[in-house]
PDB file of N, CA and C in Angstrom:
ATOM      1  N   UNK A   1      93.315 131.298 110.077  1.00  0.00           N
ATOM      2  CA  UNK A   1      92.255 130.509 109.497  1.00  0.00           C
ATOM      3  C   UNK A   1      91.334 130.039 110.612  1.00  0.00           C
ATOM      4  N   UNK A   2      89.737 130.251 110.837  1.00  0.00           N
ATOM      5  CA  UNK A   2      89.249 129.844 111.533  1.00  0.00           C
ATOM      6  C   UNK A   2      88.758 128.225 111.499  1.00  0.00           C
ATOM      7  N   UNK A   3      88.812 128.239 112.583  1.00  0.00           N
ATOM      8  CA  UNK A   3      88.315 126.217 112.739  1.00  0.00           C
ATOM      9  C   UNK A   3      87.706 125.881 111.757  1.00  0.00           C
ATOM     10  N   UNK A   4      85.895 126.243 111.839  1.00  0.00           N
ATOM     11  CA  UNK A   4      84.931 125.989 110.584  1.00  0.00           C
ATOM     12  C   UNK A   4      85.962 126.262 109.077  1.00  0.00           C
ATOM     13  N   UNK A   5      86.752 126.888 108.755  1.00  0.00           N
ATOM     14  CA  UNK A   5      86.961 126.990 107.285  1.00  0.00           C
ATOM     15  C   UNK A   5      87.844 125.658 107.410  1.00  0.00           C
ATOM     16  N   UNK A   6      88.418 125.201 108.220  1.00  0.00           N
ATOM     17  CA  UNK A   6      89.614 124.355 108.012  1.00  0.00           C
ATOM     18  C   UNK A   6      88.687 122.822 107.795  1.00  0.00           C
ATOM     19  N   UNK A   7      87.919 123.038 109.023  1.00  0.00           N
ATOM     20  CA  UNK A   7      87.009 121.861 108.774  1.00  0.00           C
ATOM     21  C   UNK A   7      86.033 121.596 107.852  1.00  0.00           C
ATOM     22  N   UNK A   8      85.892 122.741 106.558  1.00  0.00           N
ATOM     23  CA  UNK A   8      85.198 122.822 105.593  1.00  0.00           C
ATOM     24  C   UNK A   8      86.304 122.137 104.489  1.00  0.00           C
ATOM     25  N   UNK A   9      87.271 123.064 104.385  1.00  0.00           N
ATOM     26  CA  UNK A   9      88.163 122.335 103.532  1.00  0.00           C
ATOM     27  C   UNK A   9      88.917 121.227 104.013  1.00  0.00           C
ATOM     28  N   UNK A  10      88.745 120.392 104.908  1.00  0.00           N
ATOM     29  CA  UNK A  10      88.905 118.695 105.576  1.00  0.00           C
ATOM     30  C   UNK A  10      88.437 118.351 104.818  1.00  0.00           C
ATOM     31  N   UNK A  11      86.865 118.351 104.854  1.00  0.00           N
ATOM     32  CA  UNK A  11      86.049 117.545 104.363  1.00  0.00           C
ATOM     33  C   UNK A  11      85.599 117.727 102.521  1.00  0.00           C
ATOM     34  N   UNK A  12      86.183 118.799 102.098  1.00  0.00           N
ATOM     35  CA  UNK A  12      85.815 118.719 100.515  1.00  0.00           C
ATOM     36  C   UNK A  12      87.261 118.103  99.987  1.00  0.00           C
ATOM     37  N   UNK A  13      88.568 118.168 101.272  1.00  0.00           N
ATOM     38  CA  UNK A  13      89.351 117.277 100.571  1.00  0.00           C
ATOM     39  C   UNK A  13      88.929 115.364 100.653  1.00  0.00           C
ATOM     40  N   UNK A  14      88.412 115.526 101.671  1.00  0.00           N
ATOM     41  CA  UNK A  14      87.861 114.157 101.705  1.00  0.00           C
ATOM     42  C   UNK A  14      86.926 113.734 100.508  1.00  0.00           C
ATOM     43  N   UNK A  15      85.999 114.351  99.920  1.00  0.00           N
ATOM     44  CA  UNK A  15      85.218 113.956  99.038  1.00  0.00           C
ATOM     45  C   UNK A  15      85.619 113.846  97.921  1.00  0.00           C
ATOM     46  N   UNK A  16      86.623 115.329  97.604  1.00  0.00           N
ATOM     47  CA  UNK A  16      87.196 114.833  96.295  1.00  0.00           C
ATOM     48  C   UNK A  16      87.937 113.453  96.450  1.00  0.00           C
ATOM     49  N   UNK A  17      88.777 113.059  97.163  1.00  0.00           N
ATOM     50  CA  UNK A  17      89.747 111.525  97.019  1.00  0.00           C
ATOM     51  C   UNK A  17      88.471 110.770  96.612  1.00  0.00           C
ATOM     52  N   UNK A  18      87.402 110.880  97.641  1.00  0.00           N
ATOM     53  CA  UNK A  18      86.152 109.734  97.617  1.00  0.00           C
ATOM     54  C   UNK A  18      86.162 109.669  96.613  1.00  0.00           C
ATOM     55  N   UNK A  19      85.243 110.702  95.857  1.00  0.00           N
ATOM     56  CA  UNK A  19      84.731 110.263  94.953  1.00  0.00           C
ATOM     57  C   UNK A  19      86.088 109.885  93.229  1.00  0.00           C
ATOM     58  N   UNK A  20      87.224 110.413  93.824  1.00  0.00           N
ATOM     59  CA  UNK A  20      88.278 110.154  92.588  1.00  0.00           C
ATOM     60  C   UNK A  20      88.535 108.684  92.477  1.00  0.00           C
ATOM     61  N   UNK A  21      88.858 108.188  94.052  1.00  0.00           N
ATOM     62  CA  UNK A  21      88.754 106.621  94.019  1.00  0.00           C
ATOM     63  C   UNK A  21      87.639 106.084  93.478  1.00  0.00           C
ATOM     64  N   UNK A  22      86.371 106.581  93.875  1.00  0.00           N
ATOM     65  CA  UNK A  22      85.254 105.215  93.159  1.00  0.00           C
ATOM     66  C   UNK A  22      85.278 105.532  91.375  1.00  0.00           C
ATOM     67  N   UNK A  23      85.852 106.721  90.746  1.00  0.00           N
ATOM     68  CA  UNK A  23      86.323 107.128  89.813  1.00  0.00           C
ATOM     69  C   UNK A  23      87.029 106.087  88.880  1.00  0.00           C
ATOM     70  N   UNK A  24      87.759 105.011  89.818  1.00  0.00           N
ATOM     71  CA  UNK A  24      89.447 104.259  89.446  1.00  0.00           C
ATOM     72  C   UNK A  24      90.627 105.581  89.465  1.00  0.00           C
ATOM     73  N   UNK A  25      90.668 106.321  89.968  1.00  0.00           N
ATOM     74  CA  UNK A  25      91.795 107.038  89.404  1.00  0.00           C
ATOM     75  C   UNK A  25      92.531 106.695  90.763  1.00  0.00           C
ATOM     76  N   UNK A  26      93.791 106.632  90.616  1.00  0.00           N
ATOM     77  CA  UNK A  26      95.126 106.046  91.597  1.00  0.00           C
ATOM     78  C   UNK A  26      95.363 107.705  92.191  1.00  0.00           C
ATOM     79  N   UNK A  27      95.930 108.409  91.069  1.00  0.00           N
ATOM     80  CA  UNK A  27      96.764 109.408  91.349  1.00  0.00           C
ATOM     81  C   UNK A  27      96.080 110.852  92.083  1.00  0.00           C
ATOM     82  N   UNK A  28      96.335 111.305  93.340  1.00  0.00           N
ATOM     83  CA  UNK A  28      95.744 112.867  93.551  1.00  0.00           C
ATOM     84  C   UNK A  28      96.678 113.606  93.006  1.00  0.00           C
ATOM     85  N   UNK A  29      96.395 114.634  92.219  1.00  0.00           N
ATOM     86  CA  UNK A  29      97.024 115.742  91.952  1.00  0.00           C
ATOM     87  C   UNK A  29      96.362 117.057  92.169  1.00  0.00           C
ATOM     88  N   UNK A  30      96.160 117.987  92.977  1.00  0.00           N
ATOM     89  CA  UNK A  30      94.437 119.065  92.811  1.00  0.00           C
ATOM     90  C   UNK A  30      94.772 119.684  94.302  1.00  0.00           C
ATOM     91  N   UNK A  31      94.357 121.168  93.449  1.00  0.00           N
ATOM     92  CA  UNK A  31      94.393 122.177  94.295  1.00  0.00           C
ATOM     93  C   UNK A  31      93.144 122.401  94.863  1.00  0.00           C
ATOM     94  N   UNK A  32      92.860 122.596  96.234  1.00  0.00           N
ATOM     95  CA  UNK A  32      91.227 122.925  96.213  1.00  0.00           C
ATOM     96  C   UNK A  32      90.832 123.909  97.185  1.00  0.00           C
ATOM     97  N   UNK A  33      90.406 125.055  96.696  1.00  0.00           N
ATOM     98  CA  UNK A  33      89.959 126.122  96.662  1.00  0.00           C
ATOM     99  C   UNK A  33      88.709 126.548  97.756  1.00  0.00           C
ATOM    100  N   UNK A  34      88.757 126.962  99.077  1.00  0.00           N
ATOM    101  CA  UNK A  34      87.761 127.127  99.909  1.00  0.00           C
ATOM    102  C   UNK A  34      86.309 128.141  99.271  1.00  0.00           C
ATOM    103  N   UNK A  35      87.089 129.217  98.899  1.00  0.00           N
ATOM    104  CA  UNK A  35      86.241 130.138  98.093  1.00  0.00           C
ATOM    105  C   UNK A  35      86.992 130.747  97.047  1.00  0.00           C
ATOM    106  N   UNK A  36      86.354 130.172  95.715  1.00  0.00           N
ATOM    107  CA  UNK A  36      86.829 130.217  94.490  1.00  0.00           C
ATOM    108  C   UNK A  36      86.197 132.121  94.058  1.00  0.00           C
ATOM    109  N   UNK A  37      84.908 132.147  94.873  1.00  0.00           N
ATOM    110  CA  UNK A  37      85.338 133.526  94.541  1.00  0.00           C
ATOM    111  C   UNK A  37      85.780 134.713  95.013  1.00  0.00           C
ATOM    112  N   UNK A  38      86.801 134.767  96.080  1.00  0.00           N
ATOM    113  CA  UNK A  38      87.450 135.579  96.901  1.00  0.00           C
ATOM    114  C   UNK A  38      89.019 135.721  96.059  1.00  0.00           C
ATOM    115  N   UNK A  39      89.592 136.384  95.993  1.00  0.00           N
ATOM    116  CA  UNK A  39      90.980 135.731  96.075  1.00  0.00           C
ATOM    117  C   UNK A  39      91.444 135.607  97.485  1.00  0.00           C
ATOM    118  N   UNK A  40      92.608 135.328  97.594  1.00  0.00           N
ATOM    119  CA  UNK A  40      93.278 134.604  98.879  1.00  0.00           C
ATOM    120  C   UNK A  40      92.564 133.986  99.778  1.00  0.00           C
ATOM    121  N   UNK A  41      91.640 133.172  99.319  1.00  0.00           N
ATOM    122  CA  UNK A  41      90.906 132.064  99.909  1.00  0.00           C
ATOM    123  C   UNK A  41      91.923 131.326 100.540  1.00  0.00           C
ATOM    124  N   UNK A  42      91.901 130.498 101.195  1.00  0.00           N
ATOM    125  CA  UNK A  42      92.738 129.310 102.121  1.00  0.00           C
ATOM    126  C   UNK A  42      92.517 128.187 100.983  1.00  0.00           C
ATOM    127  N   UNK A  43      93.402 127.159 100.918  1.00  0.00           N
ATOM    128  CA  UNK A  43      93.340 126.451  99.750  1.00  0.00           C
ATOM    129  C   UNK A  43      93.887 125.276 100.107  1.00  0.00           C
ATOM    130  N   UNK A  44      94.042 124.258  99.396  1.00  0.00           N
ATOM    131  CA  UNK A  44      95.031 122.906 100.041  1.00  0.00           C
ATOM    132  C   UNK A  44      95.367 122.358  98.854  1.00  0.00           C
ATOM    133  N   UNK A  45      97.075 121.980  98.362  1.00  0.00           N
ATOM    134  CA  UNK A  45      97.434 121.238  98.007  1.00  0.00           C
ATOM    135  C   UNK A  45      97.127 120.092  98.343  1.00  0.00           C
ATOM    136  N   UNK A  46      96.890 119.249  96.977  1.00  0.00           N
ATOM    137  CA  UNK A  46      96.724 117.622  97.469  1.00  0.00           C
ATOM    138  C   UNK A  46      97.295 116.624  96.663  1.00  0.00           C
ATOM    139  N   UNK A  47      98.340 115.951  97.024  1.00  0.00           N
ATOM    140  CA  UNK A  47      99.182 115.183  95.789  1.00  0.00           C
ATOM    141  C   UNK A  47      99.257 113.593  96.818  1.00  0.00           C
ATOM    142  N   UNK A  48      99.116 112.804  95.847  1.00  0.00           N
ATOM    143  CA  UNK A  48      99.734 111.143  96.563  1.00  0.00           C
ATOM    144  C   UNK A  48      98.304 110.140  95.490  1.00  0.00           C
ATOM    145  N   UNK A  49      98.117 108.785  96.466  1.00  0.00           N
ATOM    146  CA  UNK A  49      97.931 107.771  95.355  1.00  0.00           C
ATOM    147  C   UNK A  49      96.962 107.334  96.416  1.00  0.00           C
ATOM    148  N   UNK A  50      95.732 106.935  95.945  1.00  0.00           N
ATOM    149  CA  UNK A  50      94.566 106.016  96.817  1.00  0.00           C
ATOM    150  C   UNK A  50      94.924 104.831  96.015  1.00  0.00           C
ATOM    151  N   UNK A  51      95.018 103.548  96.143  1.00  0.00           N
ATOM    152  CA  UNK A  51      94.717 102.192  95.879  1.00  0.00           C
ATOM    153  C   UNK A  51      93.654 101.917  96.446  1.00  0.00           C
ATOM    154  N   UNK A  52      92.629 101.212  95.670  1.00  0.00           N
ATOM    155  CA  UNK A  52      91.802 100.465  96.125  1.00  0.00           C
ATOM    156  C   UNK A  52      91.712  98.684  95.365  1.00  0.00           C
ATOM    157  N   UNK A  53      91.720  98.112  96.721  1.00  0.00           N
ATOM    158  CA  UNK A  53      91.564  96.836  95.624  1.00  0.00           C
ATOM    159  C   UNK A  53      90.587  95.621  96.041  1.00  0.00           C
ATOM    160  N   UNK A  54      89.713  95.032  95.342  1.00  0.00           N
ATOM    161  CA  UNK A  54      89.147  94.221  95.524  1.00  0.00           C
ATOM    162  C   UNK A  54      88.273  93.338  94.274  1.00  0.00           C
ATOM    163  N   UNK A  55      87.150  92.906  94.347  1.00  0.00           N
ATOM    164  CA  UNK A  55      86.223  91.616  93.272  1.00  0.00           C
ATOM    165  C   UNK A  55      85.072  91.589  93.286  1.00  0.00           C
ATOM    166  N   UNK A  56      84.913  91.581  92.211  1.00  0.00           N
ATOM    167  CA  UNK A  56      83.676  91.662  91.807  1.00  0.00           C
ATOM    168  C   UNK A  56      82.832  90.178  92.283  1.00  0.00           C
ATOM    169  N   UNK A  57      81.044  90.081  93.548  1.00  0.00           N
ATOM    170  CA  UNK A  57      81.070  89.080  93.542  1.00  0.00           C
ATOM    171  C   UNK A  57      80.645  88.349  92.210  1.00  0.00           C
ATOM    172  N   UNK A  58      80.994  86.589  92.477  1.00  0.00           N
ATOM    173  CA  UNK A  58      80.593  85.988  90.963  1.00  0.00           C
ATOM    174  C   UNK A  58      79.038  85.100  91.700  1.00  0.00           C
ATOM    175  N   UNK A  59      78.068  85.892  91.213  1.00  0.00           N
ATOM    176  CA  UNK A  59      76.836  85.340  91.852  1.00  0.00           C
ATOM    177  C   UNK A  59      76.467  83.709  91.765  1.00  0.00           C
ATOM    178  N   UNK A  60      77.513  83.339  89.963  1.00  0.00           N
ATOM    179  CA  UNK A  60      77.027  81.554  89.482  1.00  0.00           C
ATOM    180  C   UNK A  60      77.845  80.988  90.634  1.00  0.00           C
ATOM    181  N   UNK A  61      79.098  81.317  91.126  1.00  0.00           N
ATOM    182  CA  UNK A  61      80.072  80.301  91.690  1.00  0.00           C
ATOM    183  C   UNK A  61      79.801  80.625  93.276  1.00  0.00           C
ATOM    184  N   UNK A  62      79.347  81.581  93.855  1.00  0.00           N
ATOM    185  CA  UNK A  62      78.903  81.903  95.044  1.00  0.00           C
ATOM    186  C   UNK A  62      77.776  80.934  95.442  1.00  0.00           C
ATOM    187  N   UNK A  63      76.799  81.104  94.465  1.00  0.00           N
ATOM    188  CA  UNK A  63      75.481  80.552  94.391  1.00  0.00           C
ATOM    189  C   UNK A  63      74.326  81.421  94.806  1.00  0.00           C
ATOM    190  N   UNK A  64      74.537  82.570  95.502  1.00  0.00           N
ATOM    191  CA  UNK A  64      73.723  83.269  96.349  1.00  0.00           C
ATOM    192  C   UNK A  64      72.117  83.775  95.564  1.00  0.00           C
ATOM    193  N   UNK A  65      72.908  83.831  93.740  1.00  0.00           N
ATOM    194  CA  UNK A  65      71.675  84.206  92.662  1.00  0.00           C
ATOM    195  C   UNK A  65      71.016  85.504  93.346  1.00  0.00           C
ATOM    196  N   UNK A  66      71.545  86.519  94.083  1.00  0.00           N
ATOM    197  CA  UNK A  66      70.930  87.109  94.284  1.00  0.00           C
ATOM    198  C   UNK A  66      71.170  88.722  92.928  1.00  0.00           C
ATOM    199  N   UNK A  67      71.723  88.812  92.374  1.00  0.00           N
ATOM    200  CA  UNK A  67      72.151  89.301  90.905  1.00  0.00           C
ATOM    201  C   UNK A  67      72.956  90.819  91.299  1.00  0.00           C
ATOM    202  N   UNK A  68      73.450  90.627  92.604  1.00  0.00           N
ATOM    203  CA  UNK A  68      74.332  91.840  92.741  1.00  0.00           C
ATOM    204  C   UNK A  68      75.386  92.269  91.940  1.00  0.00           C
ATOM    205  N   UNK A  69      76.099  91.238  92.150  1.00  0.00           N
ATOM    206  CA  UNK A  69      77.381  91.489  91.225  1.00  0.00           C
ATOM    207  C   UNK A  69      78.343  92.281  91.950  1.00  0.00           C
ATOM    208  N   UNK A  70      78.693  93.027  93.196  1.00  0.00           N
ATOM    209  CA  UNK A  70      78.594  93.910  93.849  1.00  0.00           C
ATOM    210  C   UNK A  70      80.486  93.817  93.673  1.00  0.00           C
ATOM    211  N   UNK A  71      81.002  95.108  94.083  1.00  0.00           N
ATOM    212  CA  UNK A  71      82.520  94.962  94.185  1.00  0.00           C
ATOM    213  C   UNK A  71      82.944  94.742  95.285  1.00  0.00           C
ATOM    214  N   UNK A  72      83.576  94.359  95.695  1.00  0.00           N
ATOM    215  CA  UNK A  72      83.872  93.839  97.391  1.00  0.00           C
ATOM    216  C   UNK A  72      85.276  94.371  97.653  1.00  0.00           C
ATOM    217  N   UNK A  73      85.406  95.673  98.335  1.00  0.00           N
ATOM    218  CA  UNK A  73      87.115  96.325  99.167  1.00  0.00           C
ATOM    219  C   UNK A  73      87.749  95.071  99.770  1.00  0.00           C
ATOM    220  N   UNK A  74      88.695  94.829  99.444  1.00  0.00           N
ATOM    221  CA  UNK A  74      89.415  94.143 100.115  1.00  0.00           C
ATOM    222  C   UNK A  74      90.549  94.775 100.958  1.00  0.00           C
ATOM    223  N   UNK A  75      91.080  95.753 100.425  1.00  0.00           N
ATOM    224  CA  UNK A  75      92.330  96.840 100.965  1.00  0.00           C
ATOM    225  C   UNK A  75      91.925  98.319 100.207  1.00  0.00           C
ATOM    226  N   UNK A  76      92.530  98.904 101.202  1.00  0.00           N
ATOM    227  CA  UNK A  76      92.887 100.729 100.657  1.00  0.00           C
ATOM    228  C   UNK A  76      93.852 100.816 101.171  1.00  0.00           C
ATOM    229  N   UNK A  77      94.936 101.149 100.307  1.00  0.00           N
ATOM    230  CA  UNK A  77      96.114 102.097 100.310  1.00  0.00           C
ATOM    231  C   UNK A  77      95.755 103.657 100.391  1.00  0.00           C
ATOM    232  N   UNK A  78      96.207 104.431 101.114  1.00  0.00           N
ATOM    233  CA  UNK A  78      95.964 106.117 100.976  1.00  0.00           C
ATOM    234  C   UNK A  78      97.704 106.517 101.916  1.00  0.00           C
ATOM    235  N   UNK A  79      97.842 107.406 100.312  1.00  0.00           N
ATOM    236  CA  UNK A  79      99.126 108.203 100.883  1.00  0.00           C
ATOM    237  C   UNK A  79      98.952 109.468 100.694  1.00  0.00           C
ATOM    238  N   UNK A  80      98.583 110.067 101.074  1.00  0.00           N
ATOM    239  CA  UNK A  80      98.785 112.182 100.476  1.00  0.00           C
ATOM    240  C   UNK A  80      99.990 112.772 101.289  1.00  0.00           C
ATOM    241  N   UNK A  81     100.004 114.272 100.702  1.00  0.00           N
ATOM    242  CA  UNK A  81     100.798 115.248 100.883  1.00  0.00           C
ATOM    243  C   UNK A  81      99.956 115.977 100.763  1.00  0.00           C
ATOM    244  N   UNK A  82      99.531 116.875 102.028  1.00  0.00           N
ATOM    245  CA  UNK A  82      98.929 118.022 102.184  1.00  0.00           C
ATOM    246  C   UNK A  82      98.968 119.076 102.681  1.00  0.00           C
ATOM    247  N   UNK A  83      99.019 120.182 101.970  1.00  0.00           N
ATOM    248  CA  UNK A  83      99.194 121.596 102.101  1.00  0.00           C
ATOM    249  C   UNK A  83      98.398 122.457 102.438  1.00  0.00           C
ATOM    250  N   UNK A  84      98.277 122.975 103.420  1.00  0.00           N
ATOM    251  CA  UNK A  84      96.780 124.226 103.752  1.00  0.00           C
ATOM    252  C   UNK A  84      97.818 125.240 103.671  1.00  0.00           C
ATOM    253  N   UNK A  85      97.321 125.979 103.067  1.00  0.00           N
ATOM    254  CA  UNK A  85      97.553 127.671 103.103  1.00  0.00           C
ATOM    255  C   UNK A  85      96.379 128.638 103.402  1.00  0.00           C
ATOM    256  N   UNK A  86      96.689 129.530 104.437  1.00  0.00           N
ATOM    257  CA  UNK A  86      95.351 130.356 104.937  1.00  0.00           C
ATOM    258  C   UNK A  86      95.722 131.432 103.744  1.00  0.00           C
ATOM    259  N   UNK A  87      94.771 132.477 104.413  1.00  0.00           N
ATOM    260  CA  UNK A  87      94.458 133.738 103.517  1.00  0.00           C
ATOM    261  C   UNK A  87      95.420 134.445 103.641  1.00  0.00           C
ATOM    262  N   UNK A  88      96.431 134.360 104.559  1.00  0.00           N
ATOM    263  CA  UNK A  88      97.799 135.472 104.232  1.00  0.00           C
ATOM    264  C   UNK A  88      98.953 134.793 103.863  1.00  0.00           C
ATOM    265  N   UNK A  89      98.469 133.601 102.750  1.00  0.00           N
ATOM    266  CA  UNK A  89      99.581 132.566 102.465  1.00  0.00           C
ATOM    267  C   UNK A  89     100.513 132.555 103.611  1.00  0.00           C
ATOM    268  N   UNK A  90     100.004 131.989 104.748  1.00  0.00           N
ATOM    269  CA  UNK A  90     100.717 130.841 106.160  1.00  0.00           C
ATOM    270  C   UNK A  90     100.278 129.634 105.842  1.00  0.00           C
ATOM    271  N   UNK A  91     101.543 128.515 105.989  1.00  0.00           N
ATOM    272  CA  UNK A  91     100.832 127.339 105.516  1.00  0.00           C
ATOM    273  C   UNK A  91     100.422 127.132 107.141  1.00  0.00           C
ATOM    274  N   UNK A  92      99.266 126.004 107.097  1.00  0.00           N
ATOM    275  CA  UNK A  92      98.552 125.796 107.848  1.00  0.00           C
ATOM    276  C   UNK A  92      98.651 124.240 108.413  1.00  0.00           C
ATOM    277  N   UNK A  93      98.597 123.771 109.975  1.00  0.00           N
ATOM    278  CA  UNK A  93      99.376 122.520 110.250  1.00  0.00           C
ATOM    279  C   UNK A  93      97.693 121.648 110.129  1.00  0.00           C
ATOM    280  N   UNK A  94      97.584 120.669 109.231  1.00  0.00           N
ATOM    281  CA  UNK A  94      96.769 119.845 109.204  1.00  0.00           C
ATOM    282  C   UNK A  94      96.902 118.426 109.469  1.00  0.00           C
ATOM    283  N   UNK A  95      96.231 117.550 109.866  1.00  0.00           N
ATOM    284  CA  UNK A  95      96.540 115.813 110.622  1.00  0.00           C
ATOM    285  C   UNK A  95      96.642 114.740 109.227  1.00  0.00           C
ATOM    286  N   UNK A  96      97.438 114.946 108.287  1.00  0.00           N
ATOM    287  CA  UNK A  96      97.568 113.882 107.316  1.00  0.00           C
ATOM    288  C   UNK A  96      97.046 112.875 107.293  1.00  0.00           C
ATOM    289  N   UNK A  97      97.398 112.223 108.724  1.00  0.00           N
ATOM    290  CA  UNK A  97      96.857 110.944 109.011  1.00  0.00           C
ATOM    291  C   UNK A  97      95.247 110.628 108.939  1.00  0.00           C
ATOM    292  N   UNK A  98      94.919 111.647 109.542  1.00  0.00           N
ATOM    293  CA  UNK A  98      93.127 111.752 110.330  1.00  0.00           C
ATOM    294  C   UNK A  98      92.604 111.523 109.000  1.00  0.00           C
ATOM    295  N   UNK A  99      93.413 112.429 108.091  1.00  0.00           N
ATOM    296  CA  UNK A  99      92.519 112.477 106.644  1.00  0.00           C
ATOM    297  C   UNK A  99      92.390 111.538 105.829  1.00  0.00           C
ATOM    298  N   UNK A 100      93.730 110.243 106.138  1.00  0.00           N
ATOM    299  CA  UNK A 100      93.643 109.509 105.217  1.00  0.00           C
ATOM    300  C   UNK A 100      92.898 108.354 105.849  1.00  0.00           C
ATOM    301  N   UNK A 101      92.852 108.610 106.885  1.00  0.00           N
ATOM    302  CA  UNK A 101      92.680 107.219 107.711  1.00  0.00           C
ATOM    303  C   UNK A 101      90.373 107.589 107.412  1.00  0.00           C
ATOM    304  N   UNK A 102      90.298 108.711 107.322  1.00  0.00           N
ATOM    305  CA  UNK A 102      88.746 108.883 107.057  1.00  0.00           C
ATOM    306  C   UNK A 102      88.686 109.112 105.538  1.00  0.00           C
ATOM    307  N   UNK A 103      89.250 108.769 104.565  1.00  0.00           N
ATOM    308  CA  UNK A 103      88.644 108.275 103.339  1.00  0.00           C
ATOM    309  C   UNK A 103      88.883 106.842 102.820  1.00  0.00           C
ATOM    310  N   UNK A 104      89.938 106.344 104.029  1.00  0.00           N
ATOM    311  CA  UNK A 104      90.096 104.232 103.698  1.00  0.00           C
ATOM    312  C   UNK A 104      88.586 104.266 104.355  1.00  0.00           C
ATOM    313  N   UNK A 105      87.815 104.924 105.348  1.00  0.00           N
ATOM    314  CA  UNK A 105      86.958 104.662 106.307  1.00  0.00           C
ATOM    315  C   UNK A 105      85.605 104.783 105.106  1.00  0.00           C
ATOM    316  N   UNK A 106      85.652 105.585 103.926  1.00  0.00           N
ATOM    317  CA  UNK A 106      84.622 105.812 103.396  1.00  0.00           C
ATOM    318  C   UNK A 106      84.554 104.961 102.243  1.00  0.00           C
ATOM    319  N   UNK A 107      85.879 104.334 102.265  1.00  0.00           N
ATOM    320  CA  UNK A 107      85.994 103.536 100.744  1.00  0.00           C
ATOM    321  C   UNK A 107      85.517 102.263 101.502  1.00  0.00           C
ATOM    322  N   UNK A 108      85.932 101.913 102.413  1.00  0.00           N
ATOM    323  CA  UNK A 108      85.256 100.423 102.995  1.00  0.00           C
ATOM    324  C   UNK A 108      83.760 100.008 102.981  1.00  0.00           C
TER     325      UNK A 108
END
């Protein structure tokens, strides 16, 4: 698997969590597909749980009246299990950590 594909599919696993968390959804479950129209594309299992938690501000009790309303992160939880498989089904060694630690980075 060359660098660029790995670092292509990094980052579309990153977006999917993104955008599943601002979603509300807790749970990853999802396969994701470098090139859906090749077969034996390189691919990545992705299973585990984003938490996000935080409040909505209350503009009357704040006072600020500025009419945001805005949600405010207080914590992210991120746990995955991730699987790269290249094109001759070899699984592939990827940084778990790096990945989770850059979508708490995007939810903040």
């Amino acid at each position: 698997m060359k660098r660029e594909e790995l670092e292509i599919l990094r980052e579309r696993i990153i977006d999917y969590c993104v955008d599943a968390a601002h979603d509300g959804q807790d749970n990853i479950d999802t396969c994701i597909i470098l090139d859906e129209t090749q077969d034996n594309s390189p691919s990545a299992s992705v299973e585990g749980h984003i938490y996000v938690d935080g409040y909505v501000e209350d503009d009357y009790t704040c006072g600020y009246m500025n009419g945001t309303g805005a949600f405010v992160v207080t914590s992210v939880s991120v746990s995955l299990s991730i699987s790269v498989i290249d094109e001759n089904d070899e699984e592939v060694d990827v940084d778990e950590y790096e990945i989770e630690s850059a979508i708490e980075s995007c939810l903040y």
